[in-house]
C-alpha atoms as a PDB file:
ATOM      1  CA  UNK A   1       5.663 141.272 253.381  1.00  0.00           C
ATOM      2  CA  UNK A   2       4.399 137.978 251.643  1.00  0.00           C
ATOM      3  CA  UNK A   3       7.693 135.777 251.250  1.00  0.00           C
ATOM      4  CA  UNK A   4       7.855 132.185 249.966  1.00  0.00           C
ATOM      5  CA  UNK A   5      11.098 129.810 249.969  1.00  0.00           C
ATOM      6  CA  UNK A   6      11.461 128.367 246.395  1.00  0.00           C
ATOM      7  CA  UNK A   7      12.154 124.233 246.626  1.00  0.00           C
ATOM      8  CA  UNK A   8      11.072 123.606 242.866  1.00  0.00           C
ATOM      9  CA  UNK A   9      10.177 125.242 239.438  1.00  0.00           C
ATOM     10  CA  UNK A  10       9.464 124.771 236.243  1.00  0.00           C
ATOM     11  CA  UNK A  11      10.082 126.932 232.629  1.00  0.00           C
ATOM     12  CA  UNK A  12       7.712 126.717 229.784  1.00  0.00           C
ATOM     13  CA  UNK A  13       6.986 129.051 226.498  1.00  0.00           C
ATOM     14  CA  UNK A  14       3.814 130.089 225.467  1.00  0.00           C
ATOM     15  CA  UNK A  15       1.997 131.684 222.214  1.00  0.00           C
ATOM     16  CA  UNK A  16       0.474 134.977 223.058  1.00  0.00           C
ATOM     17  CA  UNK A  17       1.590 137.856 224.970  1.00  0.00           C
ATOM     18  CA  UNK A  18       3.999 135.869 227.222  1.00  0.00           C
ATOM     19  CA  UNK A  19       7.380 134.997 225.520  1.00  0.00           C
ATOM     20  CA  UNK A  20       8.558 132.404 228.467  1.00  0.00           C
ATOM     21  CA  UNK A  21       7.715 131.867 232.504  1.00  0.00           C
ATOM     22  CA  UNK A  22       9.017 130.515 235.114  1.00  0.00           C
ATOM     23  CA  UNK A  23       7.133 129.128 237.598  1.00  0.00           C
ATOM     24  CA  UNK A  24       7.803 128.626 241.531  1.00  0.00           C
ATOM     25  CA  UNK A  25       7.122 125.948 243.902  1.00  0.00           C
ATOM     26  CA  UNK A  26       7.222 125.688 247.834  1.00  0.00           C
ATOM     27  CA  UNK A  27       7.759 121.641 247.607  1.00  0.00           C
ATOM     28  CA  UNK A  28       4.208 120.709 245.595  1.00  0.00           C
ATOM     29  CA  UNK A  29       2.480 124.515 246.392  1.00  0.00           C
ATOM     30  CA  UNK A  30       2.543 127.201 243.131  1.00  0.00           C
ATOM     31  CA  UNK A  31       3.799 130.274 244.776  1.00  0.00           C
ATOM     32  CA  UNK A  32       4.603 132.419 241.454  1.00  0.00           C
ATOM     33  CA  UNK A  33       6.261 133.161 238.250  1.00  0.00           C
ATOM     34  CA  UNK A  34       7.974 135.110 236.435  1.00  0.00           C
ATOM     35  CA  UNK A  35       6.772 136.105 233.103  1.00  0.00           C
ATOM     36  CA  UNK A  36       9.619 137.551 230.612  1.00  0.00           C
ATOM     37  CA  UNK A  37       7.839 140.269 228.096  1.00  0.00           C
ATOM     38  CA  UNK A  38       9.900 141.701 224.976  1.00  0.00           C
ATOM     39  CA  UNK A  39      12.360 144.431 225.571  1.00  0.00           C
ATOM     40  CA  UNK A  40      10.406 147.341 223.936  1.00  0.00           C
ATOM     41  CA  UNK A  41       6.795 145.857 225.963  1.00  0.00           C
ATOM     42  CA  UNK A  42       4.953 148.026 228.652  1.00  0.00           C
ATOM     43  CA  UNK A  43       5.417 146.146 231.914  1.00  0.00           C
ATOM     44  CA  UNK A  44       3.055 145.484 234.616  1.00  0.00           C
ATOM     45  CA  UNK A  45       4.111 146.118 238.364  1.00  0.00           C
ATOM     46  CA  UNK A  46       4.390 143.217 240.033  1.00  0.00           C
ATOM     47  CA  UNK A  47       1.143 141.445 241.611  1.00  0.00           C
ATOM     48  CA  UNK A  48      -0.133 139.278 244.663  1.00  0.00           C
ATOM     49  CA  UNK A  49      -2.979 137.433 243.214  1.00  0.00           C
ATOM     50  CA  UNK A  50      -6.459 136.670 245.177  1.00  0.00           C
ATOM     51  CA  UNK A  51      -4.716 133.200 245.729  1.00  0.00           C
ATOM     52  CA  UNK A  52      -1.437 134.373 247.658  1.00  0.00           C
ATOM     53  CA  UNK A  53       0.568 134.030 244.221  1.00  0.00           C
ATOM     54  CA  UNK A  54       3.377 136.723 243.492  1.00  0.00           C
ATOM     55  CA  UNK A  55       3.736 137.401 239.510  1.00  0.00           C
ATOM     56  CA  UNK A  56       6.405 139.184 238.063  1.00  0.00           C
ATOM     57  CA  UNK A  57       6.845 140.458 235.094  1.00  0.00           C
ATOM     58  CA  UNK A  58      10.843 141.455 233.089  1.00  0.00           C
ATOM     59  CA  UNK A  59      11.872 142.055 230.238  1.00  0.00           C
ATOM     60  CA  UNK A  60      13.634 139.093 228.160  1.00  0.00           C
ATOM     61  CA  UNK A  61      16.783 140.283 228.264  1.00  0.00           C
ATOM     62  CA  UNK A  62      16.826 139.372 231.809  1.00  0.00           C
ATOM     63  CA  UNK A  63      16.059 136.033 231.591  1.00  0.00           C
ATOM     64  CA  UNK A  64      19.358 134.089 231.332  1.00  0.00           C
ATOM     65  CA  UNK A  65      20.442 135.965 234.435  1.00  0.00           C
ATOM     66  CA  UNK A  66      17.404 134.909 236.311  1.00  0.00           C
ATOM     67  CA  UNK A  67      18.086 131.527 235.372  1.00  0.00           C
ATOM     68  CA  UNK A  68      21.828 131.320 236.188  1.00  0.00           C
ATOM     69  CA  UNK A  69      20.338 132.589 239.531  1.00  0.00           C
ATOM     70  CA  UNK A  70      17.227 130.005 239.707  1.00  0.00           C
ATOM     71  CA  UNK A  71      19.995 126.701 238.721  1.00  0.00           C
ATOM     72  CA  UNK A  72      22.960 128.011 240.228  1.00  0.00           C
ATOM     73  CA  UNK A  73      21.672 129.305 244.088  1.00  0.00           C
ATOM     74  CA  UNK A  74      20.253 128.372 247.035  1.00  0.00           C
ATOM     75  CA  UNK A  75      18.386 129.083 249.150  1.00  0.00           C
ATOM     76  CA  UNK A  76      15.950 131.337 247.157  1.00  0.00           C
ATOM     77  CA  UNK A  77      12.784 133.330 247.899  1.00  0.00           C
ATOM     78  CA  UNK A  78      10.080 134.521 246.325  1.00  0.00           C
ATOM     79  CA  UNK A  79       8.748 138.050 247.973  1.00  0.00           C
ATOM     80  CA  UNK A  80       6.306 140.607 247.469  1.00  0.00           C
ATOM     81  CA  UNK A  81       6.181 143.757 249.329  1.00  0.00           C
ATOM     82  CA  UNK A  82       4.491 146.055 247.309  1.00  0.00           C
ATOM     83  CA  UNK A  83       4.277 146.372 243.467  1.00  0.00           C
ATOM     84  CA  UNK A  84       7.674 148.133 242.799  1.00  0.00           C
ATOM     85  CA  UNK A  85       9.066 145.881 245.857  1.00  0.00           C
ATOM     86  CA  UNK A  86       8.854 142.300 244.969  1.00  0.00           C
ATOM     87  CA  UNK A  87      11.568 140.020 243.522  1.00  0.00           C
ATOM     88  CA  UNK A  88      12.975 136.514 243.754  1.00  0.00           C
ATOM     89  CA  UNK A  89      15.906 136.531 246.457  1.00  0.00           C
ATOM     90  CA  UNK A  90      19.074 134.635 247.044  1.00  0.00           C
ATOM     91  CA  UNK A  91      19.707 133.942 251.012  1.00  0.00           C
ATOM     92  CA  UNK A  92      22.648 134.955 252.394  1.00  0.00           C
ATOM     93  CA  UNK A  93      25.864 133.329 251.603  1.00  0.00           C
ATOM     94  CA  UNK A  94      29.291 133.205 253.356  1.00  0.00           C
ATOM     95  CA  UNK A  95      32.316 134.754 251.194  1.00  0.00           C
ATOM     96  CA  UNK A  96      34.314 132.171 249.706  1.00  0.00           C
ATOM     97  CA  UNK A  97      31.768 129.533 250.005  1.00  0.00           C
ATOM     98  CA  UNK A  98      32.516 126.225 248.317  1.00  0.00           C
ATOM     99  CA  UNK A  99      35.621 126.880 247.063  1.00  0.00           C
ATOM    100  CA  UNK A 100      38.552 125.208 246.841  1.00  0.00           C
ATOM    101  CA  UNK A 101      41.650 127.297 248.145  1.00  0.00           C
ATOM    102  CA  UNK A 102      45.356 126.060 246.950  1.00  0.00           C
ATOM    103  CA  UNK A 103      48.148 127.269 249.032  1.00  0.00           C
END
């Protein structure tokens, strides 16, 4: 399994097939994206490029989500396993974490 811890990234929206992407950094290294399609578009499996780069492809609807997830946690990782196993990951957390507790 290709995995790659996610320090940095950066959104932008293109014209063309792509409606917006988000791509991932390992400190100054591109690692991947994720490219967000419309809801009703024929998706691609996921990819590991000839350069080590995982590429993902979702639907839009899923792209506030993946951006609550991309601002909100950390650590993350990027992974690719196979084409219908690859994802951007959250490490794990302890329950309760950060919070404040009033007795």
């Amino acid at each position: 399994m290709t995995e790659y811890p996610v320090s940095s990234y950066a959104v932008y929206v293109i014209t063309g097939t792509h409606s917006t992407c988000i791509q991932f950094y390992e400190h100054d290294k591109y690692r991947g994206a994720i490219c967000f399609f419309p809801n009703d578009a024929d998706l691609e499996d996921a990819q590991l490029d000839s350069n080590g780069r995982i590429i993902l492809n979702m639907r839009i609807n899923r792209l506030h989500a993946v951006l609550d997830i991309v601002r909100n946690e950390k650590p993350l990782f990027l992974f690719y396993d196979s084409p219908n196993n690859a994802g951007l990951r959250t490490g794990r957390e302890t329950i309760g974490e950060d919070q404040l507790w009033i007795t």
